[in-house]
PDB file of N, CA and C in Angstrom:
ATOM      1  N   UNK A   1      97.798   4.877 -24.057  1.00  0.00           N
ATOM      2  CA  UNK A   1      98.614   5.987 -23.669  1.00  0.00           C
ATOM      3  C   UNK A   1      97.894   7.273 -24.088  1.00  0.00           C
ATOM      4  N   UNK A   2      97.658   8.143 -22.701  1.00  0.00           N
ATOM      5  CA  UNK A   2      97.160   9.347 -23.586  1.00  0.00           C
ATOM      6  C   UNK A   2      98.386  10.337 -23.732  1.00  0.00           C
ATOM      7  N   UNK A   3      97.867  11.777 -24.465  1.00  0.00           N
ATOM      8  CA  UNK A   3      98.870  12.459 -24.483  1.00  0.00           C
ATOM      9  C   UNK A   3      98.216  13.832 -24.798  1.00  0.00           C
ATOM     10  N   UNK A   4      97.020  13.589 -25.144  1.00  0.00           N
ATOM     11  CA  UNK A   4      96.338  14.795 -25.492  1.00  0.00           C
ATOM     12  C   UNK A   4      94.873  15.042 -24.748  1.00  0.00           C
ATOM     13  N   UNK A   5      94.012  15.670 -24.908  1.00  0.00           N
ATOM     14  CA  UNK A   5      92.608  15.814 -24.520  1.00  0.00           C
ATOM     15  C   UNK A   5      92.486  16.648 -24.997  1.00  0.00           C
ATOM     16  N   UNK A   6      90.614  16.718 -25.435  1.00  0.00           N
ATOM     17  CA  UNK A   6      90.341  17.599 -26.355  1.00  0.00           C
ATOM     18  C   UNK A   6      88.975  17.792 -26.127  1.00  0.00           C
ATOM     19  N   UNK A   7      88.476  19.079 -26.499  1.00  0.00           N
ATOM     20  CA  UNK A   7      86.887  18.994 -25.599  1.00  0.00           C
ATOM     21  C   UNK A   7      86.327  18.031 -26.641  1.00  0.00           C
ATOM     22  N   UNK A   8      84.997  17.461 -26.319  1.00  0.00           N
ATOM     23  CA  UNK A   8      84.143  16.978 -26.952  1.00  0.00           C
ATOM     24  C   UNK A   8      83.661  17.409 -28.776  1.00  0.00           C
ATOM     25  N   UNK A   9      83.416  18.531 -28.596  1.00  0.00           N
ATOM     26  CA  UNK A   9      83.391  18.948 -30.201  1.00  0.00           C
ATOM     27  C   UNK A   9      84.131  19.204 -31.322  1.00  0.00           C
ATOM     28  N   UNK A  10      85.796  18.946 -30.626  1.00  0.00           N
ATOM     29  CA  UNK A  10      87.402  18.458 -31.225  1.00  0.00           C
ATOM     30  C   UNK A  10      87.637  17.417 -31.571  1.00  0.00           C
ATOM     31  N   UNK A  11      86.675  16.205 -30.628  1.00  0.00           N
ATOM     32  CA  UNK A  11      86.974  15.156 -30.922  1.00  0.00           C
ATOM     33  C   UNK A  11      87.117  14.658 -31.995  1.00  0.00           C
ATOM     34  N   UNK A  12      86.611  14.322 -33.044  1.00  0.00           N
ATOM     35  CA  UNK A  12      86.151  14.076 -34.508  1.00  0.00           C
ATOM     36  C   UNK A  12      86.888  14.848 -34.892  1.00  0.00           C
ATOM     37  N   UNK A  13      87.453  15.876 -35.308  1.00  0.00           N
ATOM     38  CA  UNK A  13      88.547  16.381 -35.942  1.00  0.00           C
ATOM     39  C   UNK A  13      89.819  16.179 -35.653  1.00  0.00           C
ATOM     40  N   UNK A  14      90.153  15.983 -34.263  1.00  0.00           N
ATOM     41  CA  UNK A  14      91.086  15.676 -33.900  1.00  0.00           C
ATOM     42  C   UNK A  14      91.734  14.145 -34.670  1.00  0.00           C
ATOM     43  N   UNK A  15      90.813  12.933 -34.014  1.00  0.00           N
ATOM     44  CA  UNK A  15      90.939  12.083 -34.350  1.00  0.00           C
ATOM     45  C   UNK A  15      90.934  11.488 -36.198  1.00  0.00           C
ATOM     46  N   UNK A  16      90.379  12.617 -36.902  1.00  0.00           N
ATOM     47  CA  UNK A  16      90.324  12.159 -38.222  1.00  0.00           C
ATOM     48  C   UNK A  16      92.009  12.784 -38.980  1.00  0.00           C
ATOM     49  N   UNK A  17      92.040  14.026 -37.970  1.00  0.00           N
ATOM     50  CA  UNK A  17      93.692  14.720 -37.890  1.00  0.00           C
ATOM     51  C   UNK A  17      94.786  13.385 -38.145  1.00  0.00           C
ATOM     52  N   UNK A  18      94.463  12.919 -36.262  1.00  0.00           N
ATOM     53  CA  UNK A  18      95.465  11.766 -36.133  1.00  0.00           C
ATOM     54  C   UNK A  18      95.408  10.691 -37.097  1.00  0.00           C
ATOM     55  N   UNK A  19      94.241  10.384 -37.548  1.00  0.00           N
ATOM     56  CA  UNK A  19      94.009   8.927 -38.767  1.00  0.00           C
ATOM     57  C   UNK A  19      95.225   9.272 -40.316  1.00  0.00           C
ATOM     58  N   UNK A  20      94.867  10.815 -40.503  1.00  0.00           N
ATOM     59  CA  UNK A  20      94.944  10.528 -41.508  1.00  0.00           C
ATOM     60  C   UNK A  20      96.866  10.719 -41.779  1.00  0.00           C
ATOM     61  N   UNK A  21      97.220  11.008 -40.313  1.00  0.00           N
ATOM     62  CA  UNK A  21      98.384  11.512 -40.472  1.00  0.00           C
ATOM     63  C   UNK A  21      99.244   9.753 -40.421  1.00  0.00           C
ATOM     64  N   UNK A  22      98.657   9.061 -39.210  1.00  0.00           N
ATOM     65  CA  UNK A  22      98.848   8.020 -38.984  1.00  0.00           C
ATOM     66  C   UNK A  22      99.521   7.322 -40.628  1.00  0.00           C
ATOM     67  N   UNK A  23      98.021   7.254 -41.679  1.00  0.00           N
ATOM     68  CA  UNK A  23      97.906   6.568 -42.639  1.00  0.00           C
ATOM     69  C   UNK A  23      99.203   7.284 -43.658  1.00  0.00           C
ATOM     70  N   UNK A  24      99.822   8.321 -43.466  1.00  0.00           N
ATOM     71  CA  UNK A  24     101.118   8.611 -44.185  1.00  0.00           C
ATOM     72  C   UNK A  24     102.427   8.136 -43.567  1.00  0.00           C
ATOM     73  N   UNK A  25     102.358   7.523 -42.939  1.00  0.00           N
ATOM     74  CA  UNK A  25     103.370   7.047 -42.053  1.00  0.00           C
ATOM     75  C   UNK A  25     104.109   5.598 -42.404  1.00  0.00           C
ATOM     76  N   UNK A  26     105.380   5.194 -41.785  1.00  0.00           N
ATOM     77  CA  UNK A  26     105.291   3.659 -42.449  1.00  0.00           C
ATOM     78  C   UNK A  26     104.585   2.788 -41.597  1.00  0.00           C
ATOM     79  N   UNK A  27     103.926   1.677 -42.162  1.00  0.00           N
ATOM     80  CA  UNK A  27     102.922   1.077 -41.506  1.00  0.00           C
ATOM     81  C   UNK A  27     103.429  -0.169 -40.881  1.00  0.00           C
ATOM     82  N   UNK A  28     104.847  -0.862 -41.525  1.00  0.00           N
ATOM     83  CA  UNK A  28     105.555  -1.638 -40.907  1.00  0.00           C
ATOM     84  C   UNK A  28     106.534  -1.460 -39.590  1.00  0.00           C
ATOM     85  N   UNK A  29     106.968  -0.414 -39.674  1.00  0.00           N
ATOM     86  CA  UNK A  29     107.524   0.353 -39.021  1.00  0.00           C
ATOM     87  C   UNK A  29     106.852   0.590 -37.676  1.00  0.00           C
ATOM     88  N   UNK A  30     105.273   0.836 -37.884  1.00  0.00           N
ATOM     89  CA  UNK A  30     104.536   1.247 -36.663  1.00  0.00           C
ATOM     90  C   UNK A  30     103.966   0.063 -36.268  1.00  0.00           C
ATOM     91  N   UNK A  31     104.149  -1.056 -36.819  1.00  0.00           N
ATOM     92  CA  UNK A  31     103.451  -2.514 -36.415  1.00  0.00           C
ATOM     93  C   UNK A  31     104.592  -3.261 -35.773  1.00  0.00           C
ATOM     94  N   UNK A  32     105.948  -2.851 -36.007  1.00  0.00           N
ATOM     95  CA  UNK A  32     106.989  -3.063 -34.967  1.00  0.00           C
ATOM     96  C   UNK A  32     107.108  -2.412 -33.522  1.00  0.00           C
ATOM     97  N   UNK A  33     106.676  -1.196 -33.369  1.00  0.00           N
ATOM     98  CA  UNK A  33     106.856  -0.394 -32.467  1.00  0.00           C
ATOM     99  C   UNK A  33     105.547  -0.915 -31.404  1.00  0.00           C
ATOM    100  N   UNK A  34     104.499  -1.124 -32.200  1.00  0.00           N
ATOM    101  CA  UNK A  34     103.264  -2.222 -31.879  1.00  0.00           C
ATOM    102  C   UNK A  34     103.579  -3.025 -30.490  1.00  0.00           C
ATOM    103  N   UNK A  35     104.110  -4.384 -31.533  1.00  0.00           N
ATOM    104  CA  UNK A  35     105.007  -5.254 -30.509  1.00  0.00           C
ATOM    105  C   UNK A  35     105.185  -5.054 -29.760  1.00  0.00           C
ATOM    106  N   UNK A  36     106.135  -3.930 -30.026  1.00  0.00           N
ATOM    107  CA  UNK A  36     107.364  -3.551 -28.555  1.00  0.00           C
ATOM    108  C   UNK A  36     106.616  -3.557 -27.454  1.00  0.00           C
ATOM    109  N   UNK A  37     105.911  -2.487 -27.614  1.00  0.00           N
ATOM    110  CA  UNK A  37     105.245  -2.124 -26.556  1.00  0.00           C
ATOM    111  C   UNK A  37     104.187  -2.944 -26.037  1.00  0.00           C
ATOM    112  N   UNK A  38     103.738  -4.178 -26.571  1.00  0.00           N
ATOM    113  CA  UNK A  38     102.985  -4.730 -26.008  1.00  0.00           C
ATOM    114  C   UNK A  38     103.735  -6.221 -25.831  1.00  0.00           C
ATOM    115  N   UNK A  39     104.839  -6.176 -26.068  1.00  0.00           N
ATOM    116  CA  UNK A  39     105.717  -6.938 -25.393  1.00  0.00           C
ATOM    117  C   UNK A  39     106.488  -6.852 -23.887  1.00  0.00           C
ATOM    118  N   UNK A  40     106.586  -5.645 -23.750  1.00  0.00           N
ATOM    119  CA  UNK A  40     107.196  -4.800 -22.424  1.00  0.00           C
ATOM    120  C   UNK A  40     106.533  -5.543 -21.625  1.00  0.00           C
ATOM    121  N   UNK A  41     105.208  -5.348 -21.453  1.00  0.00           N
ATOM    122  CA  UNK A  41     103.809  -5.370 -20.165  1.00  0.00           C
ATOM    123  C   UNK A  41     104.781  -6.940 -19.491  1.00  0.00           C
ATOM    124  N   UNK A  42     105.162  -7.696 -20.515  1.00  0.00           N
ATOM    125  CA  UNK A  42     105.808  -9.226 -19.930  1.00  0.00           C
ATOM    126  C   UNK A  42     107.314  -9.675 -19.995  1.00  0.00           C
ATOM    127  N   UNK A  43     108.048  -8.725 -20.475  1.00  0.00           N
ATOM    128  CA  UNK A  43     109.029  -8.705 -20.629  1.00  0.00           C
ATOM    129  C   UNK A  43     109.885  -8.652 -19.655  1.00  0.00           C
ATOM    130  N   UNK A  44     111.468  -9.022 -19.348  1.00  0.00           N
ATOM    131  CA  UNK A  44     112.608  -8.270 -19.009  1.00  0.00           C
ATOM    132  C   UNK A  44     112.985  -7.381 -19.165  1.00  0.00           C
ATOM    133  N   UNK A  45     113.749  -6.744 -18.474  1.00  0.00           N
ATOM    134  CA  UNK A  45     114.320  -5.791 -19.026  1.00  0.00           C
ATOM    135  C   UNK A  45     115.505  -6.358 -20.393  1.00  0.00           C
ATOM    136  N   UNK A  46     116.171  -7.499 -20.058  1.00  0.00           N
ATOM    137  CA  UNK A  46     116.964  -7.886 -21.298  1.00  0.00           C
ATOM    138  C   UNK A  46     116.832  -8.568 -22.347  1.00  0.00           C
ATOM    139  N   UNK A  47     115.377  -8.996 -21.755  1.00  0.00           N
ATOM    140  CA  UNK A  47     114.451  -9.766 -22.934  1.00  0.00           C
ATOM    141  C   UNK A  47     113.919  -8.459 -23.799  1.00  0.00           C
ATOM    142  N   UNK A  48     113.430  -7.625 -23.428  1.00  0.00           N
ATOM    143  CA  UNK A  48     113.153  -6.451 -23.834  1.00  0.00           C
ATOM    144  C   UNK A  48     114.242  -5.400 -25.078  1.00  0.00           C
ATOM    145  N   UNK A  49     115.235  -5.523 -24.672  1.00  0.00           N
ATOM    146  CA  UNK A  49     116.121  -4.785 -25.049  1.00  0.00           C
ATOM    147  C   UNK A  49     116.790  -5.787 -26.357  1.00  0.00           C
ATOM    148  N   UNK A  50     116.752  -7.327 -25.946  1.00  0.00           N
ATOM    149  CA  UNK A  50     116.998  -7.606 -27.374  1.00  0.00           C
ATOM    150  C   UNK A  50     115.657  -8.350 -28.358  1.00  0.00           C
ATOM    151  N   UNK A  51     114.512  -8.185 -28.001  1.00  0.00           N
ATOM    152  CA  UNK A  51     113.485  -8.010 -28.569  1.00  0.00           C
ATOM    153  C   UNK A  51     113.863  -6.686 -29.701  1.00  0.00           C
ATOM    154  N   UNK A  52     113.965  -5.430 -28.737  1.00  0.00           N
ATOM    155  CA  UNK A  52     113.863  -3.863 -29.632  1.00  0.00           C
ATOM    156  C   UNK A  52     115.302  -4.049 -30.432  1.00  0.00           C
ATOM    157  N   UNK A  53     116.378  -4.865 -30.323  1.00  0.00           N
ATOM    158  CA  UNK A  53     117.752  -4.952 -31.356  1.00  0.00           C
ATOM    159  C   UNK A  53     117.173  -5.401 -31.896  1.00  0.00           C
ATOM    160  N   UNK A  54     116.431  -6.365 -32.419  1.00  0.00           N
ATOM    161  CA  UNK A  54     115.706  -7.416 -33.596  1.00  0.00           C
ATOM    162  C   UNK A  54     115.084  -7.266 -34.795  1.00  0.00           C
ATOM    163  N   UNK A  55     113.988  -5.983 -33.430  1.00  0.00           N
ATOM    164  CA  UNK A  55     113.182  -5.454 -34.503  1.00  0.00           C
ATOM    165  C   UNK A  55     113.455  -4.214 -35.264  1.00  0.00           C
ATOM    166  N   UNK A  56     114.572  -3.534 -34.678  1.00  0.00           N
ATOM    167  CA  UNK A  56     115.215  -2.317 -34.788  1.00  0.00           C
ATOM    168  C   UNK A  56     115.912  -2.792 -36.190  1.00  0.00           C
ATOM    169  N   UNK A  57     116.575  -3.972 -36.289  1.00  0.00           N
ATOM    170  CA  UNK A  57     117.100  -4.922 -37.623  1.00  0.00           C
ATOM    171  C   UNK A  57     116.414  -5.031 -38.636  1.00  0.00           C
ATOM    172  N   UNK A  58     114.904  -5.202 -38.258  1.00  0.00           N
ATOM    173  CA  UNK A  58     114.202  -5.882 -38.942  1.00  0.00           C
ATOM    174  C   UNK A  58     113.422  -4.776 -40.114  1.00  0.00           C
ATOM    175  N   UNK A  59     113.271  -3.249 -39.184  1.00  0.00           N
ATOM    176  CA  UNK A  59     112.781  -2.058 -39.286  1.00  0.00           C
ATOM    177  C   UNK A  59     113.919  -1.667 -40.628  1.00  0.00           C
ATOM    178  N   UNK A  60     115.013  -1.588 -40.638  1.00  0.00           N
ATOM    179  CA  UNK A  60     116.268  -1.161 -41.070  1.00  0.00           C
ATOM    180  C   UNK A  60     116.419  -1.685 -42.308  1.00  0.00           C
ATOM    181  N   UNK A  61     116.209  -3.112 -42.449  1.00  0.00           N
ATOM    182  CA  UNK A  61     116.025  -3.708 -44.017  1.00  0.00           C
ATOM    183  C   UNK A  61     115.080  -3.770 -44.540  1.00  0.00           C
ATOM    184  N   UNK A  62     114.205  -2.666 -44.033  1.00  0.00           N
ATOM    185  CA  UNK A  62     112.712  -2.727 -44.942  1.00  0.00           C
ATOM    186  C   UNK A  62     112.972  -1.859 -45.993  1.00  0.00           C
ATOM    187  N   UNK A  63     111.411  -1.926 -46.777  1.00  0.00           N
ATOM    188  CA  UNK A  63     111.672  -1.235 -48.343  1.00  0.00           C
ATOM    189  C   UNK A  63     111.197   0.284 -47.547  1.00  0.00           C
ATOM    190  N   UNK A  64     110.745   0.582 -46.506  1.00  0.00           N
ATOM    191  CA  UNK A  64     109.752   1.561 -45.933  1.00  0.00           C
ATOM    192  C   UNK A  64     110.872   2.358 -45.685  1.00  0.00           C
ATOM    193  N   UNK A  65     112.197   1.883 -45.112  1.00  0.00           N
ATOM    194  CA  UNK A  65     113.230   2.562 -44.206  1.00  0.00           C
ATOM    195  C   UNK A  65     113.466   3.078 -45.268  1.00  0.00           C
ATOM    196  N   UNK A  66     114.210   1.967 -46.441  1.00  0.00           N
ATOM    197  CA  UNK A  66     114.853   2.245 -47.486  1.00  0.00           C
ATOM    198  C   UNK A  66     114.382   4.203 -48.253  1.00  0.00           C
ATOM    199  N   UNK A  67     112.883   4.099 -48.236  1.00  0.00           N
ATOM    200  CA  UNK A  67     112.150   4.849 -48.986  1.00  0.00           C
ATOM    201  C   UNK A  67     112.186   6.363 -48.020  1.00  0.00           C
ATOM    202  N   UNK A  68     112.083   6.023 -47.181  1.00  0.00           N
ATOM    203  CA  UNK A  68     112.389   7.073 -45.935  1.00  0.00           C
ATOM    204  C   UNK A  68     113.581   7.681 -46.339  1.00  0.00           C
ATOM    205  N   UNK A  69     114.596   7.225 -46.204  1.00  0.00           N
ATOM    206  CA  UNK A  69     116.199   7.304 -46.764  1.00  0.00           C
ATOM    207  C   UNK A  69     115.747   8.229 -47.766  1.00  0.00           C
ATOM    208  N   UNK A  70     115.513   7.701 -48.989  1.00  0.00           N
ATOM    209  CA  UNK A  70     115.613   8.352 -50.122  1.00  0.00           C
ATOM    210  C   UNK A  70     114.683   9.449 -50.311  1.00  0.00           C
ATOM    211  N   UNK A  71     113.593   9.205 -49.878  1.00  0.00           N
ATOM    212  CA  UNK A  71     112.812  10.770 -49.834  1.00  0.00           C
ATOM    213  C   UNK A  71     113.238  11.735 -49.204  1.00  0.00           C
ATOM    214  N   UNK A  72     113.862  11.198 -47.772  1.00  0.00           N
ATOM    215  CA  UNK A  72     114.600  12.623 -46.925  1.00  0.00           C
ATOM    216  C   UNK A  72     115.575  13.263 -48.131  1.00  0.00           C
ATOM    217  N   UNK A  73     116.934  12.197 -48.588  1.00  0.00           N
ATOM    218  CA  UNK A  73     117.782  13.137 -49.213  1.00  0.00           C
ATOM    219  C   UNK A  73     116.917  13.859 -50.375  1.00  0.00           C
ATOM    220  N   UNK A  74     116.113  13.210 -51.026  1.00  0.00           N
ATOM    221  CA  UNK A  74     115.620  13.759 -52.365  1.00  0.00           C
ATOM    222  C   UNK A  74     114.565  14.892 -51.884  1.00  0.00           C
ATOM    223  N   UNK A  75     114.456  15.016 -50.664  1.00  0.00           N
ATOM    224  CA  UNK A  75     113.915  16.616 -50.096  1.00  0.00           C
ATOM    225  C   UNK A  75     112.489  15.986 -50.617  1.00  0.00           C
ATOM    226  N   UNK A  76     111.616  14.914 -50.727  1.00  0.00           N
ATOM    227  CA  UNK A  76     109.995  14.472 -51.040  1.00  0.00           C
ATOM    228  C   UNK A  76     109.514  14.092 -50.051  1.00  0.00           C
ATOM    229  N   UNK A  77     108.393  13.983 -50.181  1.00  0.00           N
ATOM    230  CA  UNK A  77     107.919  13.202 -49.408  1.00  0.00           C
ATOM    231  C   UNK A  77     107.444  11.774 -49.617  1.00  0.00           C
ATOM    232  N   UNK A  78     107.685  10.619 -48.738  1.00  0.00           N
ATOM    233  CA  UNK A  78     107.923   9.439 -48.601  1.00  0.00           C
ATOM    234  C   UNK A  78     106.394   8.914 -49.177  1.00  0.00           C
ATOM    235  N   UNK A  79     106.579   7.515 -49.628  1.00  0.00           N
ATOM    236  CA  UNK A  79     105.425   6.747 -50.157  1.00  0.00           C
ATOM    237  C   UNK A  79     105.915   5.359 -50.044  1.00  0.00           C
ATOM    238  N   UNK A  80     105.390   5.212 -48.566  1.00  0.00           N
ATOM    239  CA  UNK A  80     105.600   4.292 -47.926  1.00  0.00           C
ATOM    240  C   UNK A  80     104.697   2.695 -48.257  1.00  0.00           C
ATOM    241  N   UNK A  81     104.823   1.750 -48.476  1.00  0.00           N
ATOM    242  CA  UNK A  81     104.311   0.332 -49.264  1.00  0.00           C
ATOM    243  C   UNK A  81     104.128  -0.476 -48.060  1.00  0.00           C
ATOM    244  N   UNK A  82     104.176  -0.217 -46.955  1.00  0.00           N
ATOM    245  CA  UNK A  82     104.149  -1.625 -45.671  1.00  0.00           C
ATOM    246  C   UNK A  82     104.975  -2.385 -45.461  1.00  0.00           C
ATOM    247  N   UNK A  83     105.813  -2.613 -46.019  1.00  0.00           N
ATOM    248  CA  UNK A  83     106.756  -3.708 -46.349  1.00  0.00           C
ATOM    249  C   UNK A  83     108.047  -3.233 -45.886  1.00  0.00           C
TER     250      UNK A  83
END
């Protein structure tokens, strides 16, 4: 999926931009969203939809969500474990 373009001599900054922002992110969280989307390409539409309830479940009882939760109210920023 693109979404951006960037001349040639952006590239490398750009992309070390996106890495490193990526790497603050939750990593379980984005390995669900993963799936999804590369589940779609073969999917139903209702196979699809309760695929994304599952993992949407699965996303929700993590320690990542959990930590998300608590850094938003505690106004920090999150330190996310994979899990």
């Amino acid at each position: 999926m693109i979404w951006q373009s960037v001349a040639d001599e952006q590239l490398k900054a750009e992309a070390e931009k996106l890495a490193k922002h990526l790497a603050t992110q939750p990593t379980y969280g984005l390995s669900l969203i993963k799936k999804a989307i590369h589940a779609a390409a073969d999917n139903s539409l209702d196979d699809q939809l309760i695929l994304e309830r599952d993992l949407q479940r699965l996303a929700g009882r993590s320690s990542d969500y959990k930590e998300g939760v608590q850094a938003f109210m505690q106004k920090r920023s999150p330190e996310f474990k994979g899990c």
